[in-house]
C-alpha atoms as a PDB file:
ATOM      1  CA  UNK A   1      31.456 -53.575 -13.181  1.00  0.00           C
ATOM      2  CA  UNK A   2      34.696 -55.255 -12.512  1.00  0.00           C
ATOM      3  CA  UNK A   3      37.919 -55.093 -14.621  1.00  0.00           C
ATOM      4  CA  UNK A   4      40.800 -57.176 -13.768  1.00  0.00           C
ATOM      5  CA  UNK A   5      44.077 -56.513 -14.649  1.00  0.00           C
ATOM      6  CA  UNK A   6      47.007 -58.627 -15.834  1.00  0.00           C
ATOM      7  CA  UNK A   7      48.354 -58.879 -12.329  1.00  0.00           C
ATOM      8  CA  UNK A   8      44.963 -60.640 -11.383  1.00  0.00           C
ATOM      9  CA  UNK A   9      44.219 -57.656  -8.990  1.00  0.00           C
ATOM     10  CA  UNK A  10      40.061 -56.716  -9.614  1.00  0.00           C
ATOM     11  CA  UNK A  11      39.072 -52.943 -10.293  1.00  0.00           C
ATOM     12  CA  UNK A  12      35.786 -51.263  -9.500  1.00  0.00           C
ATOM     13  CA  UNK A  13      34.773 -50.225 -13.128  1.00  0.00           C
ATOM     14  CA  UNK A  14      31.302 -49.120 -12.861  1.00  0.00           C
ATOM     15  CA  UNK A  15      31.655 -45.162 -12.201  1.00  0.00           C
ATOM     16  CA  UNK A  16      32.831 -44.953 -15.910  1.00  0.00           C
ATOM     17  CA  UNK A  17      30.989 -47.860 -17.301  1.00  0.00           C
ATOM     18  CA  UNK A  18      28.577 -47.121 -20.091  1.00  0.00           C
ATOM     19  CA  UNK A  19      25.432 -49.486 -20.635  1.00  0.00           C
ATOM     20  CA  UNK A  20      23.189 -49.119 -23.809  1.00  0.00           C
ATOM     21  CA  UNK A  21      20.015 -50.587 -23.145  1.00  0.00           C
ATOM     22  CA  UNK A  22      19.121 -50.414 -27.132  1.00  0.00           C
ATOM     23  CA  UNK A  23      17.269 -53.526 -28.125  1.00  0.00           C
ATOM     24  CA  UNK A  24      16.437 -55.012 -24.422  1.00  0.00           C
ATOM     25  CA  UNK A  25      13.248 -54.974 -22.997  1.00  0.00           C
ATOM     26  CA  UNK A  26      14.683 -53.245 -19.596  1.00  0.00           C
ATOM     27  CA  UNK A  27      15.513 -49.650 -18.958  1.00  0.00           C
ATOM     28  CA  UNK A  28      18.143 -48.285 -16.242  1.00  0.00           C
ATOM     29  CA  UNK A  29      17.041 -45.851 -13.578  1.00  0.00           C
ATOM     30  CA  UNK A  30      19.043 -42.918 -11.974  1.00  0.00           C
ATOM     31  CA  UNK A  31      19.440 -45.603  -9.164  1.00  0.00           C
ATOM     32  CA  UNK A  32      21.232 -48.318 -11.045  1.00  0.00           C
ATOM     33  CA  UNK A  33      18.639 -50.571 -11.329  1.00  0.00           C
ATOM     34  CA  UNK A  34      17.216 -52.303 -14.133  1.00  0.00           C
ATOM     35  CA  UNK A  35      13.781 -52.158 -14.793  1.00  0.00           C
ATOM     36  CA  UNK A  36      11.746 -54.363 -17.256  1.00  0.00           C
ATOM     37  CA  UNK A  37       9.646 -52.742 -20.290  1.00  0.00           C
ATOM     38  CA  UNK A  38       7.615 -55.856 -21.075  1.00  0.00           C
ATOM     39  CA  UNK A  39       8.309 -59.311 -21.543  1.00  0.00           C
ATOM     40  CA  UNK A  40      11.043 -60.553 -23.961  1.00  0.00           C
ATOM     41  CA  UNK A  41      14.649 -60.719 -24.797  1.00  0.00           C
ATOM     42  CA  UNK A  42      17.782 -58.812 -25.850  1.00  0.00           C
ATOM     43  CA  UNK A  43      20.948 -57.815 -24.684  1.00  0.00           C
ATOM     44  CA  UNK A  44      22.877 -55.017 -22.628  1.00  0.00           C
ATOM     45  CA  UNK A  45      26.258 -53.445 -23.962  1.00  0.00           C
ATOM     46  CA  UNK A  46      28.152 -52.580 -21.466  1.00  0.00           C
ATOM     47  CA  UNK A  47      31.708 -50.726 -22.217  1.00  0.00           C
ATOM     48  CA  UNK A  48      34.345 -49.969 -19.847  1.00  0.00           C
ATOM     49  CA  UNK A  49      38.305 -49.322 -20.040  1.00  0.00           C
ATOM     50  CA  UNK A  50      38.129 -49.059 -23.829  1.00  0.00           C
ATOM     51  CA  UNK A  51      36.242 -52.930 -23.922  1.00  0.00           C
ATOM     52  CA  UNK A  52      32.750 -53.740 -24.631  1.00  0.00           C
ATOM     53  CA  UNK A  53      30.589 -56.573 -23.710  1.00  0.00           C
ATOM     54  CA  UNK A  54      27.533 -57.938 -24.290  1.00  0.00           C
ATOM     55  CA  UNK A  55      25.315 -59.574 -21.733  1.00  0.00           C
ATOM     56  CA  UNK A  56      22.375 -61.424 -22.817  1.00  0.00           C
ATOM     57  CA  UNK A  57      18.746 -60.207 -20.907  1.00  0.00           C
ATOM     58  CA  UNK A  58      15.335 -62.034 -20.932  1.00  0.00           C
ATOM     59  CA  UNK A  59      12.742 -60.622 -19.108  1.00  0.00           C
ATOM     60  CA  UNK A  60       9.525 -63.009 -18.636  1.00  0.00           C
ATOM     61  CA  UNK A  61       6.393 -62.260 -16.937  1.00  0.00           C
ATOM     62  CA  UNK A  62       6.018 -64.056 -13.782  1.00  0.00           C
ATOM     63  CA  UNK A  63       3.603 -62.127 -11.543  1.00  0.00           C
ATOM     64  CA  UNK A  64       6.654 -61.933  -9.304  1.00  0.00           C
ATOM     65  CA  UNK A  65       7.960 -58.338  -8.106  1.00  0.00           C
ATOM     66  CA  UNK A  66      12.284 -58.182  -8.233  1.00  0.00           C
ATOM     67  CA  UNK A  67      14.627 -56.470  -9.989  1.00  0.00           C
ATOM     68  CA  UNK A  68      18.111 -56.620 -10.995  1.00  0.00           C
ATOM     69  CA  UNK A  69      21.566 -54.588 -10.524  1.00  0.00           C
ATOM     70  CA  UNK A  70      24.615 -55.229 -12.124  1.00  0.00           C
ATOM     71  CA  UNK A  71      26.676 -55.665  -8.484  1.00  0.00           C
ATOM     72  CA  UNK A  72      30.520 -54.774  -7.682  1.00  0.00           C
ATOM     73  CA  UNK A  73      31.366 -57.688  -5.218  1.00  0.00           C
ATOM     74  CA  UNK A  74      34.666 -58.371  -7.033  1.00  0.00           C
ATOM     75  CA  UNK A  75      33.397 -61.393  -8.718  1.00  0.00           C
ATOM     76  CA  UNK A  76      32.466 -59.356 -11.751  1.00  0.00           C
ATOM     77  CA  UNK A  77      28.608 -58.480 -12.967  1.00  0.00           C
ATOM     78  CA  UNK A  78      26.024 -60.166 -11.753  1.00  0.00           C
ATOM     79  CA  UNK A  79      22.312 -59.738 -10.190  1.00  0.00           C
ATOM     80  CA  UNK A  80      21.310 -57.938  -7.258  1.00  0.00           C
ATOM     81  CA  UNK A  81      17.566 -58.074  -5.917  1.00  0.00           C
ATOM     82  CA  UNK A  82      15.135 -55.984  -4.717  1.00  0.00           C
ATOM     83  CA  UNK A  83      11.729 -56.620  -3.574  1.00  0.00           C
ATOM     84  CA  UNK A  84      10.039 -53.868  -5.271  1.00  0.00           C
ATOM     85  CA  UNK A  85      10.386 -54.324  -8.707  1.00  0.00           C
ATOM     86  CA  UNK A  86      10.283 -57.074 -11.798  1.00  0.00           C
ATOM     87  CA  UNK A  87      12.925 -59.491 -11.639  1.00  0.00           C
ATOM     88  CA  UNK A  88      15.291 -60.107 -14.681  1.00  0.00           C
ATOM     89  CA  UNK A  89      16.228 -63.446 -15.628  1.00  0.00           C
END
Protein backbone atom coordinates (compact mmCIF):
# COMPACT_ATOMS: atom_id res chain seq x y z
CA UNK A 1 0.00 0.00 0.00
CA UNK A 2 1.16 3.38 -1.01
CA UNK A 3 0.22 6.77 0.57
CA UNK A 4 1.34 9.89 -0.95
CA UNK A 5 1.67 12.91 0.70
CA UNK A 6 0.93 16.54 -0.18
CA UNK A 7 4.50 17.11 -1.23
CA UNK A 8 3.93 14.31 -3.93
CA UNK A 9 6.65 12.18 -2.13
CA UNK A 10 5.07 8.17 -2.03
CA UNK A 11 5.08 6.24 1.42
CA UNK A 12 5.25 2.50 1.94
CA UNK A 13 1.86 2.02 3.83
CA UNK A 14 1.35 -1.59 3.95
CA UNK A 15 3.04 -2.63 7.46
CA UNK A 16 0.02 -0.80 9.11
CA UNK A 17 -2.52 -1.31 6.46
CA UNK A 18 -5.63 -3.17 7.48
CA UNK A 19 -7.65 -5.24 4.75
CA UNK A 20 -11.16 -6.74 5.59
CA UNK A 21 -11.85 -9.37 3.29
CA UNK A 22 -15.75 -9.39 4.52
CA UNK A 23 -17.99 -9.93 1.55
CA UNK A 24 -15.19 -11.04 -1.19
CA UNK A 25 -14.81 -14.32 -2.35
CA UNK A 26 -10.82 -14.25 -1.53
CA UNK A 27 -9.10 -14.73 1.76
CA UNK A 28 -5.47 -13.31 2.75
CA UNK A 29 -2.74 -15.65 3.88
CA UNK A 30 0.06 -15.05 6.52
CA UNK A 31 2.10 -14.46 3.24
CA UNK A 32 0.23 -11.56 1.77
CA UNK A 33 -1.36 -13.20 -0.81
CA UNK A 34 -4.80 -13.38 -1.83
CA UNK A 35 -6.39 -16.46 -2.28
CA UNK A 36 -9.81 -17.13 -3.99
CA UNK A 37 -12.83 -18.93 -2.01
CA UNK A 38 -14.93 -19.67 -5.09
CA UNK A 39 -16.01 -17.86 -7.95
CA UNK A 40 -17.74 -14.42 -7.68
CA UNK A 41 -17.48 -10.85 -6.73
CA UNK A 42 -17.04 -8.31 -3.91
CA UNK A 43 -14.78 -5.94 -2.64
CA UNK A 44 -11.62 -5.46 -0.28
CA UNK A 45 -11.46 -2.53 2.38
CA UNK A 46 -8.38 -1.58 2.81
CA UNK A 47 -7.55 1.30 5.57
CA UNK A 48 -4.40 3.00 6.12
CA UNK A 49 -3.24 6.51 7.69
CA UNK A 50 -6.72 7.08 9.11
CA UNK A 51 -8.32 6.55 5.15
CA UNK A 52 -10.22 3.72 3.82
CA UNK A 53 -10.71 2.39 0.43
CA UNK A 54 -12.49 0.11 -1.35
CA UNK A 55 -11.20 -1.99 -4.19
CA UNK A 56 -13.53 -3.91 -6.22
CA UNK A 57 -12.54 -8.06 -6.56
CA UNK A 58 -14.03 -10.64 -9.02
CA UNK A 59 -12.77 -13.88 -8.91
CA UNK A 60 -13.88 -16.22 -12.00
CA UNK A 61 -13.06 -19.72 -12.58
CA UNK A 62 -10.71 -20.19 -15.33
CA UNK A 63 -8.88 -23.51 -14.84
CA UNK A 64 -5.86 -21.22 -14.67
CA UNK A 65 -3.48 -21.38 -11.45
CA UNK A 66 -2.28 -17.40 -10.26
CA UNK A 67 -2.78 -15.38 -7.59
CA UNK A 68 -2.70 -11.89 -6.59
CA UNK A 69 -0.74 -9.42 -4.08
CA UNK A 70 -1.47 -6.05 -3.44
CA UNK A 71 2.39 -4.79 -4.54
CA UNK A 72 4.50 -1.68 -3.08
CA UNK A 73 6.30 -0.53 -6.35
CA UNK A 74 5.44 3.13 -5.63
CA UNK A 75 2.76 3.25 -8.16
CA UNK A 76 0.19 2.41 -5.53
CA UNK A 77 -1.86 -1.17 -5.23
CA UNK A 78 -1.93 -3.30 -7.77
CA UNK A 79 -1.48 -7.21 -8.74
CA UNK A 80 1.37 -9.33 -8.26
CA UNK A 81 1.46 -13.04 -9.68
CA UNK A 82 2.36 -16.20 -8.71
CA UNK A 83 2.24 -19.40 -10.45
CA UNK A 84 0.86 -21.45 -7.77
CA UNK A 85 -2.32 -20.25 -7.01
CA UNK A 86 -5.88 -18.83 -8.57
CA UNK A 87 -5.55 -15.67 -10.22
CA UNK A 88 -7.80 -12.63 -9.26
CA UNK A 89 -9.23 -10.52 -11.81
Amino acid sequence: MVGILESGERIDLTGEAEVDTTGAPVERGDDGYFTPTGAGSGALTVEAAGLTATVPVTVQATGTTNSAQLGRCGQGAHGRRRHDRPWLL
